[in-house]
C-alpha atoms as a PDB file:
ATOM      1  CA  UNK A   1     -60.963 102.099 151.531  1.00  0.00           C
ATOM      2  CA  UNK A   2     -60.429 102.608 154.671  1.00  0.00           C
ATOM      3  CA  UNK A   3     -58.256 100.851 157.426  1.00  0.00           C
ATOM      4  CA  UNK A   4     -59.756 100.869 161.061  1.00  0.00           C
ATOM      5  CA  UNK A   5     -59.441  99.684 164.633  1.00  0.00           C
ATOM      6  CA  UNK A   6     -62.288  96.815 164.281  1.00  0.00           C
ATOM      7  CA  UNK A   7     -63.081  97.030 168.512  1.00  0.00           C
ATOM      8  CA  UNK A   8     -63.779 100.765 167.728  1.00  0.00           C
ATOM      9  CA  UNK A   9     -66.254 100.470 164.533  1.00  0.00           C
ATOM     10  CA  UNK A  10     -67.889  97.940 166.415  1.00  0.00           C
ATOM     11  CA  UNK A  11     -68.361  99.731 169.802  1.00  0.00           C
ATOM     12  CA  UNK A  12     -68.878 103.090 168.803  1.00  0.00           C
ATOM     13  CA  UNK A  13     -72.637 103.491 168.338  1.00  0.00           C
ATOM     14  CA  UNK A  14     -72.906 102.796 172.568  1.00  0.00           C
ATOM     15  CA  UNK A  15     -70.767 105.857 173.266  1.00  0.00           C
ATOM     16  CA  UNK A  16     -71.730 108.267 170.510  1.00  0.00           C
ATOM     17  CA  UNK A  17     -74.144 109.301 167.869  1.00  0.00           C
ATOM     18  CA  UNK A  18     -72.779 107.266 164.951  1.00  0.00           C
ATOM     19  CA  UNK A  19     -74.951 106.562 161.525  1.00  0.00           C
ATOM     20  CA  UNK A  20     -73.071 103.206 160.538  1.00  0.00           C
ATOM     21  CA  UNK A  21     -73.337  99.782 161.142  1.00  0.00           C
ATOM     22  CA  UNK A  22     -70.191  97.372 161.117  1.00  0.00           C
ATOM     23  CA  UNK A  23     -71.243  94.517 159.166  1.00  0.00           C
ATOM     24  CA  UNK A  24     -74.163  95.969 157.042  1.00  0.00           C
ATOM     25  CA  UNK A  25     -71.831  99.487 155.901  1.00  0.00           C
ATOM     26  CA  UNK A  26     -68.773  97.557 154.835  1.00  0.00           C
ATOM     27  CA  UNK A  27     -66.905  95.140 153.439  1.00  0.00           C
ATOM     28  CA  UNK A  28     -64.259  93.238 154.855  1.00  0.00           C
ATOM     29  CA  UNK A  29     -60.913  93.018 152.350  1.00  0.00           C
ATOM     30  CA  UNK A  30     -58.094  91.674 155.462  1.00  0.00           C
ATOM     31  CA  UNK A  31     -57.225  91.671 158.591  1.00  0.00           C
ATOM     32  CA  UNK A  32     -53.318  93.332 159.138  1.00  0.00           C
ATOM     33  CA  UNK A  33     -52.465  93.124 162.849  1.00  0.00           C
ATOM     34  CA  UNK A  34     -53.943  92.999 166.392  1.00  0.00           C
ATOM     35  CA  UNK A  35     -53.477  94.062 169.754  1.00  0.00           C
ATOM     36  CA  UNK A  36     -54.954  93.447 173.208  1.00  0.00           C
ATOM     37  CA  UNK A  37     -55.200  96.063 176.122  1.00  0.00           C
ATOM     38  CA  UNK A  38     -53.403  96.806 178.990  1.00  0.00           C
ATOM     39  CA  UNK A  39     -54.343  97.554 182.408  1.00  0.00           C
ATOM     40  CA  UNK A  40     -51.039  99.897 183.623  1.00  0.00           C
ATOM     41  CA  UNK A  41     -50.306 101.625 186.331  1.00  0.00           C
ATOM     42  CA  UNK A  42     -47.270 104.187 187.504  1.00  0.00           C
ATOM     43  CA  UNK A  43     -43.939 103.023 188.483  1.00  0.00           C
ATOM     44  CA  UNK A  44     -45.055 105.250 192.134  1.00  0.00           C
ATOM     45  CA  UNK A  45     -48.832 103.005 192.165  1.00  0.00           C
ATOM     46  CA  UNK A  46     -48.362 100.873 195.379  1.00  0.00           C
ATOM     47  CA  UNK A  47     -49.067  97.398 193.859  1.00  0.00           C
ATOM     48  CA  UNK A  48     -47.017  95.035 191.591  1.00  0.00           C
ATOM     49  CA  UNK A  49     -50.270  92.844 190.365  1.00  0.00           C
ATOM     50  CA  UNK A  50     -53.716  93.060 189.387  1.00  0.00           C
ATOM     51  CA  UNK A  51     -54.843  91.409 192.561  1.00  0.00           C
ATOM     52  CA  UNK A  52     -52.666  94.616 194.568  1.00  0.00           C
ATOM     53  CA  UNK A  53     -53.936  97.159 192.426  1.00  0.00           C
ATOM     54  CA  UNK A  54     -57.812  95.715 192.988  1.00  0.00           C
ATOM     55  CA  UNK A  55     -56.963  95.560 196.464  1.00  0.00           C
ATOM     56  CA  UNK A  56     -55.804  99.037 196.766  1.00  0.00           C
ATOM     57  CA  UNK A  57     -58.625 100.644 194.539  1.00  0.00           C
ATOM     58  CA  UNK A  58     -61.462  98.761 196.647  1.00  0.00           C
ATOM     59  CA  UNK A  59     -59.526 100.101 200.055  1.00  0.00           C
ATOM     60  CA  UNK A  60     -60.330 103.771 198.098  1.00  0.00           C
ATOM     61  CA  UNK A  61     -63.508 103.795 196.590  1.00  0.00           C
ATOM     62  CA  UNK A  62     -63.938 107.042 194.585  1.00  0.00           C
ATOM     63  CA  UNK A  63     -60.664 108.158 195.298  1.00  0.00           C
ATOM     64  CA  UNK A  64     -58.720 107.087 192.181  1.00  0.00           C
ATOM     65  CA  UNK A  65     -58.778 108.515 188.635  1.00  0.00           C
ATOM     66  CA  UNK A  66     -57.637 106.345 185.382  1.00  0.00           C
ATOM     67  CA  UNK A  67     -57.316 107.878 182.182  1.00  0.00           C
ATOM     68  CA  UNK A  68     -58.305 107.383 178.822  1.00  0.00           C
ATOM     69  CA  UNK A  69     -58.061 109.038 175.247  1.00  0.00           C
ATOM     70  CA  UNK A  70     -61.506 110.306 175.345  1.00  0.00           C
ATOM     71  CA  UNK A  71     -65.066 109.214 176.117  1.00  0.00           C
ATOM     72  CA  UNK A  72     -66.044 106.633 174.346  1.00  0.00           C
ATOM     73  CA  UNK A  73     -62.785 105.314 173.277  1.00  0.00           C
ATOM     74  CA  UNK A  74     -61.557 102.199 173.029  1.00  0.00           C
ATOM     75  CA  UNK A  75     -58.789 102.634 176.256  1.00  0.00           C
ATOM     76  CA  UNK A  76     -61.746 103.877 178.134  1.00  0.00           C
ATOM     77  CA  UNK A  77     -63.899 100.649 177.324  1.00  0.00           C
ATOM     78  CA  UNK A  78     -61.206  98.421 177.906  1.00  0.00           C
ATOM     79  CA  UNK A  79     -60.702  99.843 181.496  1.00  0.00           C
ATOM     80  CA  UNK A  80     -64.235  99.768 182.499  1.00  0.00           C
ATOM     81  CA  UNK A  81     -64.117  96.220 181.286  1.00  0.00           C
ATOM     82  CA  UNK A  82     -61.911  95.165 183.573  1.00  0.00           C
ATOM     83  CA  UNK A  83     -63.264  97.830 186.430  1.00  0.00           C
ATOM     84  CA  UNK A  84     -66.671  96.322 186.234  1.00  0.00           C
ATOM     85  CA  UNK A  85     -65.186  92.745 186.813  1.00  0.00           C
ATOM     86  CA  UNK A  86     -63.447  93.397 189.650  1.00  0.00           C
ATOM     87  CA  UNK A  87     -66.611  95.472 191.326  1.00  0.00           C
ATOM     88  CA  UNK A  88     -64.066  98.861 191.260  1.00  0.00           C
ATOM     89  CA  UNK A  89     -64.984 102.590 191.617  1.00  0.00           C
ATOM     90  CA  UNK A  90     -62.307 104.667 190.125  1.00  0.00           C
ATOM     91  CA  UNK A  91     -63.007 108.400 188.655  1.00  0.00           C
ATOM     92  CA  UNK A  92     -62.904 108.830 184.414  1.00  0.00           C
ATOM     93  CA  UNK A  93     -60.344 111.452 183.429  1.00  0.00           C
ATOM     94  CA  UNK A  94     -60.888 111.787 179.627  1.00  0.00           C
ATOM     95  CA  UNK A  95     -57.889 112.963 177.688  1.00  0.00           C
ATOM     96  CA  UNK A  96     -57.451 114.028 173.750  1.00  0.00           C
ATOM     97  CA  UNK A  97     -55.604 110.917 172.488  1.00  0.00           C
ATOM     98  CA  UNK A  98     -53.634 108.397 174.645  1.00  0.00           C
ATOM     99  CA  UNK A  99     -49.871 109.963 174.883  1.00  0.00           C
ATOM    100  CA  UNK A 100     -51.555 112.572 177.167  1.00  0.00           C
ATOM    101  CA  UNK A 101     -52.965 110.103 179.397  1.00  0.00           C
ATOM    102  CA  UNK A 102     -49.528 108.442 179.176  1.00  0.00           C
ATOM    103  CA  UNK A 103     -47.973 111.957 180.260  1.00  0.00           C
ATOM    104  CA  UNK A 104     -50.104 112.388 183.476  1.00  0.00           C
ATOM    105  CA  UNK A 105     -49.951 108.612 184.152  1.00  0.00           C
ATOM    106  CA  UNK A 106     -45.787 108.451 184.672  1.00  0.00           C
ATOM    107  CA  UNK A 107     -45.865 111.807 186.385  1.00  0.00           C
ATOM    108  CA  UNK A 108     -48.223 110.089 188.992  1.00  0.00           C
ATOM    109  CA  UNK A 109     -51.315 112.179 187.883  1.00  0.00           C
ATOM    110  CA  UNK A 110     -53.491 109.403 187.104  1.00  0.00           C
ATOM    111  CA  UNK A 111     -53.732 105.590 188.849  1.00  0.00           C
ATOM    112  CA  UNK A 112     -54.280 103.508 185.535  1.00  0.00           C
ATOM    113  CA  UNK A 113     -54.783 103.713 181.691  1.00  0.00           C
ATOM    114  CA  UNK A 114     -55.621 100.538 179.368  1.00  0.00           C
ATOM    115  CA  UNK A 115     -53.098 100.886 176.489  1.00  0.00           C
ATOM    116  CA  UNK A 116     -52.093  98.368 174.252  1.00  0.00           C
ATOM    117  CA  UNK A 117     -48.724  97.474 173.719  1.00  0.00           C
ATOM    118  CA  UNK A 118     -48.090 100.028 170.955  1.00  0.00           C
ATOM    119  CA  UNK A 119     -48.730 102.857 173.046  1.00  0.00           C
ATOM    120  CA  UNK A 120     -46.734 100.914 176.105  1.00  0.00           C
ATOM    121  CA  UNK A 121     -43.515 100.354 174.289  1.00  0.00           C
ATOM    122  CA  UNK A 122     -41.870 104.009 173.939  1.00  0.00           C
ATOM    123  CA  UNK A 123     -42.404 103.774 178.480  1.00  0.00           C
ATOM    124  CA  UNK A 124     -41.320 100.136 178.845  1.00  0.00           C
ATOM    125  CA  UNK A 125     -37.844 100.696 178.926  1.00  0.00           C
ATOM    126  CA  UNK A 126     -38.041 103.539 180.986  1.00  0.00           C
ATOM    127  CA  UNK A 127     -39.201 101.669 184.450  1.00  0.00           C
ATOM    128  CA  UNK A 128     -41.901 104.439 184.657  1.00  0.00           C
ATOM    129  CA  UNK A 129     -45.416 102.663 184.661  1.00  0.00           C
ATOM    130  CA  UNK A 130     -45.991  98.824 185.524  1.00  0.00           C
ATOM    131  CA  UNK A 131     -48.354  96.776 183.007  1.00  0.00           C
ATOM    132  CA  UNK A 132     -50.242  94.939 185.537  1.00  0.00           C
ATOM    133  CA  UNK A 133     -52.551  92.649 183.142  1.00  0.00           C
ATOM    134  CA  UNK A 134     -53.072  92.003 179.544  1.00  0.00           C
ATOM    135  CA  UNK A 135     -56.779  91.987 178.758  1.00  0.00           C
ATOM    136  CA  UNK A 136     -56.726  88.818 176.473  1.00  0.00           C
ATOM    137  CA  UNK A 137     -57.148  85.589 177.049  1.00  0.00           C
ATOM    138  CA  UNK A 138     -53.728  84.538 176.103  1.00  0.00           C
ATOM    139  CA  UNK A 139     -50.161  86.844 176.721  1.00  0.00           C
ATOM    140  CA  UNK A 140     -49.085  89.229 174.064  1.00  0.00           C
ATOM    141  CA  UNK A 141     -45.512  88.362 173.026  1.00  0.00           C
ATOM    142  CA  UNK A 142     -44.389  91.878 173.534  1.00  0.00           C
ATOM    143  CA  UNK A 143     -45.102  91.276 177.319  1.00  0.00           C
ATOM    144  CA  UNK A 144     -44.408  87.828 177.710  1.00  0.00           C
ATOM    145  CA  UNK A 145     -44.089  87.886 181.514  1.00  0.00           C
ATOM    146  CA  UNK A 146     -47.468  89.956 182.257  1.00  0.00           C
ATOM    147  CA  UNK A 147     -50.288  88.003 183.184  1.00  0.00           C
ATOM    148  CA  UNK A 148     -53.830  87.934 181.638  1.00  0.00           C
ATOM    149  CA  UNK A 149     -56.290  89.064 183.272  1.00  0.00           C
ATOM    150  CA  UNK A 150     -58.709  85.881 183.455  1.00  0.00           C
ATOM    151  CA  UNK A 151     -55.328  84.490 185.755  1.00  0.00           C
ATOM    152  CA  UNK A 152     -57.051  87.263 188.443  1.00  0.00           C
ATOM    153  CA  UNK A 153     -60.872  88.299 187.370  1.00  0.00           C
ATOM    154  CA  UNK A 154     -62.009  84.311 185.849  1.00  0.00           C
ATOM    155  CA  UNK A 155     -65.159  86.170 184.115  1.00  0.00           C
ATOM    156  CA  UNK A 156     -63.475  89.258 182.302  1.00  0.00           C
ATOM    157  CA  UNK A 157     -63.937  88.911 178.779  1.00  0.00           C
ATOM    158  CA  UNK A 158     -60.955  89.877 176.629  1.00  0.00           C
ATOM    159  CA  UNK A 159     -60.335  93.190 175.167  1.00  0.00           C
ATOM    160  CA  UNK A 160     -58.532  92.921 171.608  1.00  0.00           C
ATOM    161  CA  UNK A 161     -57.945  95.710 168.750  1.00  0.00           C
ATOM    162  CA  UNK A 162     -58.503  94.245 165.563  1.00  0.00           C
ATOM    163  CA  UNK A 163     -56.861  96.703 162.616  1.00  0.00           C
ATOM    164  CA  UNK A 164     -57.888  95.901 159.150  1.00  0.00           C
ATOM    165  CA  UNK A 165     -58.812  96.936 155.765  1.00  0.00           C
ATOM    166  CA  UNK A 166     -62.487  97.484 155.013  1.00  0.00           C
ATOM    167  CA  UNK A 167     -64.399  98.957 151.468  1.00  0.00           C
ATOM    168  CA  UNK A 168     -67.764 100.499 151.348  1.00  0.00           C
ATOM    169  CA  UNK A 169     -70.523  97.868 150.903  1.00  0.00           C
ATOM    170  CA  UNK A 170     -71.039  95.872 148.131  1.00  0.00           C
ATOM    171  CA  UNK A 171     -67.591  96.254 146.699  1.00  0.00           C
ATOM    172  CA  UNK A 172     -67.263  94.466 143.765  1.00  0.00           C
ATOM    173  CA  UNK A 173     -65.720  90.647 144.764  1.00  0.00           C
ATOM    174  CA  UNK A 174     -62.577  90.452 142.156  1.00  0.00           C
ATOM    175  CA  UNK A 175     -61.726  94.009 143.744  1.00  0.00           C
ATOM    176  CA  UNK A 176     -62.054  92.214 147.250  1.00  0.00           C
ATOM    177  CA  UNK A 177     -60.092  88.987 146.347  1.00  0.00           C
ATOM    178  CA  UNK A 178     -57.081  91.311 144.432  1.00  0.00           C
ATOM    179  CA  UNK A 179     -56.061  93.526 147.791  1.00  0.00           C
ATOM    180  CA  UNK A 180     -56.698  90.650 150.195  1.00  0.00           C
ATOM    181  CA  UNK A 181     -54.574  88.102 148.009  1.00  0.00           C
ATOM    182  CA  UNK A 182     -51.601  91.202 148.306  1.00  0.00           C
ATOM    183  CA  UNK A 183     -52.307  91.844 151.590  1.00  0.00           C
ATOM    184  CA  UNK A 184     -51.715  88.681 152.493  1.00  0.00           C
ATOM    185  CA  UNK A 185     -48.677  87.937 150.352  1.00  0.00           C
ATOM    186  CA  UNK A 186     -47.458  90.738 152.204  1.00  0.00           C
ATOM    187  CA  UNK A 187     -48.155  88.872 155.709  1.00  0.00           C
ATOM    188  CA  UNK A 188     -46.031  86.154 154.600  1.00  0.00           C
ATOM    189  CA  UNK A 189     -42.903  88.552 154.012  1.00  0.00           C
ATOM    190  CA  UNK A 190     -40.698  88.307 157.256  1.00  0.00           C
ATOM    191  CA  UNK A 191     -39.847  91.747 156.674  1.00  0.00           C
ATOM    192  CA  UNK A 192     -43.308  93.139 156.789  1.00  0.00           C
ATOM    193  CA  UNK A 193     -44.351  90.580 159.762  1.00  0.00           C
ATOM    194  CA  UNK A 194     -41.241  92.640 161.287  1.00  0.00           C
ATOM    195  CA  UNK A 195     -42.533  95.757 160.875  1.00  0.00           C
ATOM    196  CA  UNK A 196     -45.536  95.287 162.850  1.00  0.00           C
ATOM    197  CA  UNK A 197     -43.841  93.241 165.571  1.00  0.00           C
ATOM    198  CA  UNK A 198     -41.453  95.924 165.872  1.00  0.00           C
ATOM    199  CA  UNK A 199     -44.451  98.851 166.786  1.00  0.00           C
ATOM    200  CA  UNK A 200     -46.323  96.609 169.283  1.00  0.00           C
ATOM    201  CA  UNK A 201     -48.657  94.712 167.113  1.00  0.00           C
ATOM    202  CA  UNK A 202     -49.263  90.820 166.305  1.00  0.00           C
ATOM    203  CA  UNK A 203     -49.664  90.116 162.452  1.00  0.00           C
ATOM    204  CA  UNK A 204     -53.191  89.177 161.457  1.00  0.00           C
ATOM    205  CA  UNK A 205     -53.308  88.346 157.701  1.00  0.00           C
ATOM    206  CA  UNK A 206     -56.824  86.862 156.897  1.00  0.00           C
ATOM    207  CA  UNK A 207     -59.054  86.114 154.171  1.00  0.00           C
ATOM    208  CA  UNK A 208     -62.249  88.567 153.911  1.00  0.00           C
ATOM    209  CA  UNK A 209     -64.403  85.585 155.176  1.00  0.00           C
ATOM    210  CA  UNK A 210     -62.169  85.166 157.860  1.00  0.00           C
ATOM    211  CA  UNK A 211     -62.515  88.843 158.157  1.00  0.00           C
ATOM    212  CA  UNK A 212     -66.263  89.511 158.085  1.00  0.00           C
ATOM    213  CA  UNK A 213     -67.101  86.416 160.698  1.00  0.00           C
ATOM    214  CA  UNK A 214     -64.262  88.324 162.808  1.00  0.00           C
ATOM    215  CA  UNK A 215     -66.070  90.989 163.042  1.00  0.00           C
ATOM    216  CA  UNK A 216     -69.441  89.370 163.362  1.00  0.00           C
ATOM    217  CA  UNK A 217     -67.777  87.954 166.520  1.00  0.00           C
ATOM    218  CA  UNK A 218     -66.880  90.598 168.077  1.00  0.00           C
ATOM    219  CA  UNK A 219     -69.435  93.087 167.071  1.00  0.00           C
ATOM    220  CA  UNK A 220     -71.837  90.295 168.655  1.00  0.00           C
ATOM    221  CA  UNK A 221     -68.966  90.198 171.912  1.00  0.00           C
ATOM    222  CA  UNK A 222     -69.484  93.972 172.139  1.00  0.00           C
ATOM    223  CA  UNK A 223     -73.116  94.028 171.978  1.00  0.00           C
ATOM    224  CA  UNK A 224     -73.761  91.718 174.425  1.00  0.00           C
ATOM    225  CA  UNK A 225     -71.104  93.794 176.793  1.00  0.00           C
ATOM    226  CA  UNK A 226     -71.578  97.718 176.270  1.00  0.00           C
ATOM    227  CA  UNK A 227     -74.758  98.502 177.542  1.00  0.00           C
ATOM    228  CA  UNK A 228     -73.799  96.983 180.545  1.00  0.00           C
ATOM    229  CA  UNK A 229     -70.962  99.190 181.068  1.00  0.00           C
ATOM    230  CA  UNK A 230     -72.648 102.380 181.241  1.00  0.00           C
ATOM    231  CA  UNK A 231     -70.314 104.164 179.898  1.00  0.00           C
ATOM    232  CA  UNK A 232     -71.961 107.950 179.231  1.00  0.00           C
ATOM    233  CA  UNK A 233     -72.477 107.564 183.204  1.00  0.00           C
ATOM    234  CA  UNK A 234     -68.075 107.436 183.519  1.00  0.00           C
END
């Protein structure tokens, strides 16, 4: 068993030599939680908005770097997402993991990083970075007064985590039906609904049919978007 980031399974064979395949490799047991992106920028970046930070970025094309936890990672997707939308030139910094792009971002290093609100909440507090947009097409309760995206860039599709729990293919159905019935008596625990709240997430307790057409969706979301991002050319 493992338990995954479904926007990076599903993504992952446009950015690097993988041998899977999302839906034919696995089986889906639950969903457990979700979270959308962020675009953020320093507390120094001279802009309050999305519209200011487009603004800015097209007044210096080339000029800017965002970071990202590596090539090919799911922060670096969800930036060019939103870079392609707006029609921006910025220059890639990859980093090894998110917290250092985090570093160089407060210390005024880098313009932007997409992070998702798990990776936003040990800065919010400290007035040091600005979450200009959430990527999603509704807000995320942990930023309730940061716009989505689609309120500035009408066309940019949304860019959502899914975490879950997956077993190899052809896992035997009353193994299936066993964790995703605890998994989601779990979910209905306030305590454990806590928990994730509490680290940045938004429960997601599903069936494995809701599960597997999930993932259809957005593995069929992500293959209609990736090659159009270019992203080994970032």
């Amino acid at each position: 068993l493992i338990s995954t980031p479904i926007f990076q399974l599903t993504t992952a064979k446009y950015a690097q030599s993988v041998s899977f395949d999302a839906l034919r490799d696995f089986t889906a047991i639950s969903g457990v939680a979700s979270a959308p992106f962020v675009i953020t920028v320093g507390a120094s970046f001279p802009g309050n908005t999305l519209a200011e930070f487009i603004a800015h970025v097209k007044a210096n094309p080339g000029k800017l770097t965002f970071g990202s936890a590596g090539a090919g990672s799911t922060t670096h997707v969800a930036a060019v997402l939103v870079l392609k939308a707006a029609g921006l030139d910025m220059i890639h910094v990859p980093y090894r993991g998110v917290a250092p792009a985090f570093t160089d971002l407060l210390a005024g290093h880098i313009a932007m990083v997409a992070g998702s609100p798990v990776e936003l909440k040990p800065y919010l507090e400290s007035e040091k970075l600005k979450p200009l947009a959430v990527v999603d097409n509704k807000k995320s309760p942990h930023l309730p007064n940061v716009p989505i995206v689609t309120d500035t860039l009408k066309d940019c599709p949304p860019a959502v985590t899914y975490n879950g729990l997956l077993g190899p293919a052809h896992l035997p159905k009353d193994v299936v039906d066993t964790l995703s019935r605890e998994l989601i008596a779990a979910g209905k625990s306030q305590e454990f609904r806590q928990r994730l709240l509490n680290v940045g997430l938004e429960p997601l307790l599903n069936t494995p049919e809701d599960f597997t057409k999930l993932i259809a969706a957005d593995s069929a979301q992500w293959n209609g978007i990736m090659p159009g991002l270019n992203l080994k050319q970032q």
